[in-house]
C-alpha atoms as a PDB file:
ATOM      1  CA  UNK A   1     289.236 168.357  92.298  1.00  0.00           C
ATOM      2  CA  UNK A   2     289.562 167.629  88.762  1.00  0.00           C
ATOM      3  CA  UNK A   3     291.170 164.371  88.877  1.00  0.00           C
ATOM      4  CA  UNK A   4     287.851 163.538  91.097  1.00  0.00           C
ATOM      5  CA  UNK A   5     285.685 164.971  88.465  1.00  0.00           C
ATOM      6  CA  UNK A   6     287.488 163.223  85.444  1.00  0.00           C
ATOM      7  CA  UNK A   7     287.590 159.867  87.032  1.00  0.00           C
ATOM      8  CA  UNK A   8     283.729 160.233  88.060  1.00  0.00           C
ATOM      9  CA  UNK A   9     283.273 161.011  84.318  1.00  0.00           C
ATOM     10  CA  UNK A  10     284.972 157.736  83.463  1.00  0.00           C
ATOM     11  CA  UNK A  11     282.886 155.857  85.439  1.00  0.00           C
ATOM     12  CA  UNK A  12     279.429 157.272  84.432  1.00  0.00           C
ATOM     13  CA  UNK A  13     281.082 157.150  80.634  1.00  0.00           C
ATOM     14  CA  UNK A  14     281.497 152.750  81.031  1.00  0.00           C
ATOM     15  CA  UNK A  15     278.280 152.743  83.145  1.00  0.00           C
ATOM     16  CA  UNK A  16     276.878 154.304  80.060  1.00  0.00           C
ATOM     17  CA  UNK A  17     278.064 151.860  77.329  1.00  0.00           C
ATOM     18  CA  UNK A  18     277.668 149.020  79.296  1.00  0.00           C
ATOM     19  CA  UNK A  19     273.747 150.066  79.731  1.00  0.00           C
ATOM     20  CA  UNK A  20     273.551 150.012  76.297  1.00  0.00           C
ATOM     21  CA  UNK A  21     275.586 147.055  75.163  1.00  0.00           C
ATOM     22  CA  UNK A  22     274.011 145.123  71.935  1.00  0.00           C
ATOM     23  CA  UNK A  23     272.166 141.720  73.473  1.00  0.00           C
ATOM     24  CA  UNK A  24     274.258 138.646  71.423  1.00  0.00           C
ATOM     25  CA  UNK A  25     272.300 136.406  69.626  1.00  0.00           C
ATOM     26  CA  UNK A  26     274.955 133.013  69.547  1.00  0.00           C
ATOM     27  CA  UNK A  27     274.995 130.885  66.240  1.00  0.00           C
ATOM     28  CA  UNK A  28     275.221 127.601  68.270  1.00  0.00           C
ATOM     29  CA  UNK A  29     274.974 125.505  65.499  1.00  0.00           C
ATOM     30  CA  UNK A  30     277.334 127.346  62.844  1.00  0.00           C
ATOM     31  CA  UNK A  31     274.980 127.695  60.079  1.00  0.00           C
ATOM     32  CA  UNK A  32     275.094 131.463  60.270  1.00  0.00           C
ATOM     33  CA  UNK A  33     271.272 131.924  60.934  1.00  0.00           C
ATOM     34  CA  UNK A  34     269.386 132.097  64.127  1.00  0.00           C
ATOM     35  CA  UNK A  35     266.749 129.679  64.714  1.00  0.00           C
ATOM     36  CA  UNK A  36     263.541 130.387  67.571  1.00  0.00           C
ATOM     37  CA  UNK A  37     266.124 128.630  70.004  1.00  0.00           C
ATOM     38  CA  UNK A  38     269.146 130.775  69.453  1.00  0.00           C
ATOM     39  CA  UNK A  39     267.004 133.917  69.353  1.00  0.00           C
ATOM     40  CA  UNK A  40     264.721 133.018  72.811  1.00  0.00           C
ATOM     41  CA  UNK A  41     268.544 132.045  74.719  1.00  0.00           C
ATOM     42  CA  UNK A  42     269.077 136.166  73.591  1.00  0.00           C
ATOM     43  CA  UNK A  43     265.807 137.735  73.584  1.00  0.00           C
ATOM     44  CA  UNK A  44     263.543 135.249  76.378  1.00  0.00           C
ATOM     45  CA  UNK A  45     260.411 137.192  75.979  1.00  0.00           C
ATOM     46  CA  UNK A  46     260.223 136.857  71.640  1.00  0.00           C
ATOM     47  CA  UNK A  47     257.365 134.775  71.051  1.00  0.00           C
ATOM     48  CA  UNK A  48     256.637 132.886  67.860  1.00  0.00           C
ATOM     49  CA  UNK A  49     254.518 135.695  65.897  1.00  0.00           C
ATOM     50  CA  UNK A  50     257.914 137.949  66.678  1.00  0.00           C
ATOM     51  CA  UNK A  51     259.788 135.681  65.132  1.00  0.00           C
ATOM     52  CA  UNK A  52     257.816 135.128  62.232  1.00  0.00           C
ATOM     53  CA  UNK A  53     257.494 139.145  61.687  1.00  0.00           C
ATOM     54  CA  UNK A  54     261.724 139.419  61.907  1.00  0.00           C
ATOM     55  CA  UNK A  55     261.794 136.282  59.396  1.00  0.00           C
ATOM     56  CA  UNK A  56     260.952 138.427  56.342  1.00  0.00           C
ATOM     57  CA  UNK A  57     261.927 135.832  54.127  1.00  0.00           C
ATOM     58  CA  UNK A  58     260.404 133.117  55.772  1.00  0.00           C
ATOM     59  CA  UNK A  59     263.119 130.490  55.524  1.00  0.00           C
ATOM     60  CA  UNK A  60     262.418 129.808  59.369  1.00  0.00           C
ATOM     61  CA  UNK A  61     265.649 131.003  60.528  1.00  0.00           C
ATOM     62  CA  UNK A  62     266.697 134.930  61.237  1.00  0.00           C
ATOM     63  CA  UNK A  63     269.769 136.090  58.941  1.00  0.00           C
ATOM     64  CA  UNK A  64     272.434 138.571  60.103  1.00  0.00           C
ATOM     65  CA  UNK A  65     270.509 141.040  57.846  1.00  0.00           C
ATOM     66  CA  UNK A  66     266.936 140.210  59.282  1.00  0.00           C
ATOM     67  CA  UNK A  67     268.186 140.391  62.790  1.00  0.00           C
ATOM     68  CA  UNK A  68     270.011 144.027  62.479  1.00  0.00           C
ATOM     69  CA  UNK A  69     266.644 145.200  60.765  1.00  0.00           C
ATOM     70  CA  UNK A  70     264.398 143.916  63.460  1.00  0.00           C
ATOM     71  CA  UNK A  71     267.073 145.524  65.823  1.00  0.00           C
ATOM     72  CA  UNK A  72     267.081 148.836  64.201  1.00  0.00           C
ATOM     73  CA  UNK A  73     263.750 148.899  64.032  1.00  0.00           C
ATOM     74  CA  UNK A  74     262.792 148.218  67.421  1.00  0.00           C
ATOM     75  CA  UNK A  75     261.074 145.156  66.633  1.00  0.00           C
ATOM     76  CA  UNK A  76     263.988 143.972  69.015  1.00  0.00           C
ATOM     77  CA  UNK A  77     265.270 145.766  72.248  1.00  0.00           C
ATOM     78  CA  UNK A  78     268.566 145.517  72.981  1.00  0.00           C
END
């Protein structure tokens, strides 16, 4: 019996993680920003004005920093 419950606890435990696994934004051209391209192949439904909020600096592309922010703020769902 508790081998059965252990191993069901395993499963529900990767179940878990794997619901809540970060969303990857890919650096496809190596510059180590995210342009609107990169980000829409990650997040499909972020529309321009999204993108425009998350680029704080407004250099047209998202930096590692802007895109954890926008994460951790929700601006972004994972």
């Amino acid at each position: 019996m508790k081998t059965r419950v252990l191993c069901l606890a395993a499963i529900l435990a990767v179940a878990a993680v794997q619901t809540h696994a970060e969303t990857m934004v890919e650096d496809t051209d190596g510059n180590g920003a995210y342009s609107m391209d990169e980000m829409t192949a990650a997040y499909p439904e972020l529309t321009e004005d999204d993108f425009v909020e998350i680029d704080t600096d407004a250099s047209g592309d998202i930096s590692t920093e802007e895109l954890t922010l926008a994460t951790e703020s929700g601006l972004l769902s994972n």
